[in-house]
C-alpha atoms as a PDB file:
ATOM      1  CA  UNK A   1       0.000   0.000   0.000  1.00  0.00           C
ATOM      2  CA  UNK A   2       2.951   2.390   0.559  1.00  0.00           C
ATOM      3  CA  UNK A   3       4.041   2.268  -3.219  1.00  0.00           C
ATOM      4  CA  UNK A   4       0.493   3.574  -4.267  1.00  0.00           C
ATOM      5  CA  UNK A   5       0.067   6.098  -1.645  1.00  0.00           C
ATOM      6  CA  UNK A   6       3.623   7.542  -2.987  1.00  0.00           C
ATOM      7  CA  UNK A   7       2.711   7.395  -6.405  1.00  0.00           C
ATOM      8  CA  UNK A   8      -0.634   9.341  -5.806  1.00  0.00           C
ATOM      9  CA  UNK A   9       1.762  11.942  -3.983  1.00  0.00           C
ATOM     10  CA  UNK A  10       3.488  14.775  -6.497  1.00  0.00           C
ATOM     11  CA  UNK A  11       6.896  14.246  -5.429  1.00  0.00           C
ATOM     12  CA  UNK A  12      10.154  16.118  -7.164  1.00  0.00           C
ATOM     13  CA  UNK A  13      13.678  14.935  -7.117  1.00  0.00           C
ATOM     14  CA  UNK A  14      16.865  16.789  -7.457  1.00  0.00           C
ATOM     15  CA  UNK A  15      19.870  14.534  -8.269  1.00  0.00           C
ATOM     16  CA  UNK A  16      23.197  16.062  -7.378  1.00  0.00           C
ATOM     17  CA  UNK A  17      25.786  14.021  -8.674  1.00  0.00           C
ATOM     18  CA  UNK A  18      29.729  14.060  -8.846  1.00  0.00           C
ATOM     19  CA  UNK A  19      30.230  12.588 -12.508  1.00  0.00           C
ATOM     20  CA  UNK A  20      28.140  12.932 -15.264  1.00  0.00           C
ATOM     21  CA  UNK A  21      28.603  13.173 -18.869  1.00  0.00           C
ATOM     22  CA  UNK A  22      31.016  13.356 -20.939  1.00  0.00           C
ATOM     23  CA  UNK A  23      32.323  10.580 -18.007  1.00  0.00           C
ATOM     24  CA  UNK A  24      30.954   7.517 -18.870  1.00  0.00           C
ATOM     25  CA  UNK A  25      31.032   4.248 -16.581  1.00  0.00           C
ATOM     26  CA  UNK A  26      28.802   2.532 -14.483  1.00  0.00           C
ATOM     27  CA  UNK A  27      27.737   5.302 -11.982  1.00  0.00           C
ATOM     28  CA  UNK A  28      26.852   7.753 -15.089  1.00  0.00           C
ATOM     29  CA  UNK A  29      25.329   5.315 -16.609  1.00  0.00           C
ATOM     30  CA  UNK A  30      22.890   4.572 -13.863  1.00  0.00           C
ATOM     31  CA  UNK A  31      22.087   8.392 -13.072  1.00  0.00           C
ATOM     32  CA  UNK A  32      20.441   8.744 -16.632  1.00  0.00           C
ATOM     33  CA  UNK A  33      19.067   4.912 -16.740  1.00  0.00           C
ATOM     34  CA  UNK A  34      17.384   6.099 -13.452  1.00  0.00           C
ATOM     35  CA  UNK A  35      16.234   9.796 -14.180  1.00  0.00           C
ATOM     36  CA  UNK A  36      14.325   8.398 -17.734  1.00  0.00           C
ATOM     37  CA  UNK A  37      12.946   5.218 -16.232  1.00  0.00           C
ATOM     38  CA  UNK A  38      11.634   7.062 -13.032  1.00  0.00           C
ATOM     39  CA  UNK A  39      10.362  10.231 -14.903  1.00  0.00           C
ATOM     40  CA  UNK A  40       6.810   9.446 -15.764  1.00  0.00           C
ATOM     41  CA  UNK A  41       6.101   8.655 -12.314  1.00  0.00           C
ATOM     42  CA  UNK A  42       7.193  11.885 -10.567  1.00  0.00           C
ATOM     43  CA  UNK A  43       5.976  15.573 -10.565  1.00  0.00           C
ATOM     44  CA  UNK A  44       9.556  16.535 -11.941  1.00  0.00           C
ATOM     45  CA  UNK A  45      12.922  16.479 -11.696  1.00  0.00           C
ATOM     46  CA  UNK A  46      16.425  18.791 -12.398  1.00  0.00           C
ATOM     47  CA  UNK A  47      19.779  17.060 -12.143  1.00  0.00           C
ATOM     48  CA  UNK A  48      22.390  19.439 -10.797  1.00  0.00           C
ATOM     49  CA  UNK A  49      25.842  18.102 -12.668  1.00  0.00           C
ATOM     50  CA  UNK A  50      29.177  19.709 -12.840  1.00  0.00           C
ATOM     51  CA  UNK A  51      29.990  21.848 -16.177  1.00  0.00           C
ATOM     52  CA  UNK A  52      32.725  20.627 -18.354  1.00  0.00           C
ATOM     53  CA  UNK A  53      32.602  22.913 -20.416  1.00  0.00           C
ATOM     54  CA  UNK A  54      31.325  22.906 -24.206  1.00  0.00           C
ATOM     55  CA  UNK A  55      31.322  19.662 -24.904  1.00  0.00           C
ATOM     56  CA  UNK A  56      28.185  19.323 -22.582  1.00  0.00           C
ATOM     57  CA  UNK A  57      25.666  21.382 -24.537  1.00  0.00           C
ATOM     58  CA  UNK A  58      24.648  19.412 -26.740  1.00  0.00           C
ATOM     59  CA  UNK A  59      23.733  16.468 -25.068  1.00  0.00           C
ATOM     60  CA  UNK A  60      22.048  18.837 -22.099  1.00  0.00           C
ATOM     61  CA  UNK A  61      19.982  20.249 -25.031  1.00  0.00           C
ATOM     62  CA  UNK A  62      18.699  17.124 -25.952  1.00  0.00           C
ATOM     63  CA  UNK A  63      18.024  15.407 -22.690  1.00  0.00           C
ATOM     64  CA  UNK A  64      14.739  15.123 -21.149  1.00  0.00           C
ATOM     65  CA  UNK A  65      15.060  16.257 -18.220  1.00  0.00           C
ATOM     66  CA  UNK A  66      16.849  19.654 -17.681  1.00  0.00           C
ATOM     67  CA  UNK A  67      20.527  19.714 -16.251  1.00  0.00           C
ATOM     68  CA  UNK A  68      22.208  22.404 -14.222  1.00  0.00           C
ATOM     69  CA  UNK A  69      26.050  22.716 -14.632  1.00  0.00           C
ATOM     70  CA  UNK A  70      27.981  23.676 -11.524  1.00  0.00           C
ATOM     71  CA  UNK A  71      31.684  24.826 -11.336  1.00  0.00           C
END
């Protein structure tokens, strides 16, 4: 009963990570596996990532969920 009472809820997450891409390996790979997978079933979501520089833009441009690049 818990799982439906938390999926009636509008809950928001905000994933601050360490590595993200351009890194790729397991962690990475688990952070966006996670964010599309879990997206339909939460209010929203912002992953807070740190910039490394251009190389980034693309990809941020065409992800679905919005990333924030921190120095």
């Amino acid at each position: 009963m818990v799982g439906k009472e938390i999926v009636a809820q509008r809950i928001s997450v905000i994933r601050v990570v360490f590595e993200f891409y351009p890194i790729k390996g397991g962690s990475v790979t688990h952070i966006l596996e996670l964010s599309k997978h879990v997206d339909p079933y939460i209010e929203s979501q912002v992953i807070i990532a740190p910039d490394f520089g251009k190389e980034c833009k693309d990809f941020d441009a065409s992800y679905p969920i919005p990333i924030i690049r921190v120095k």
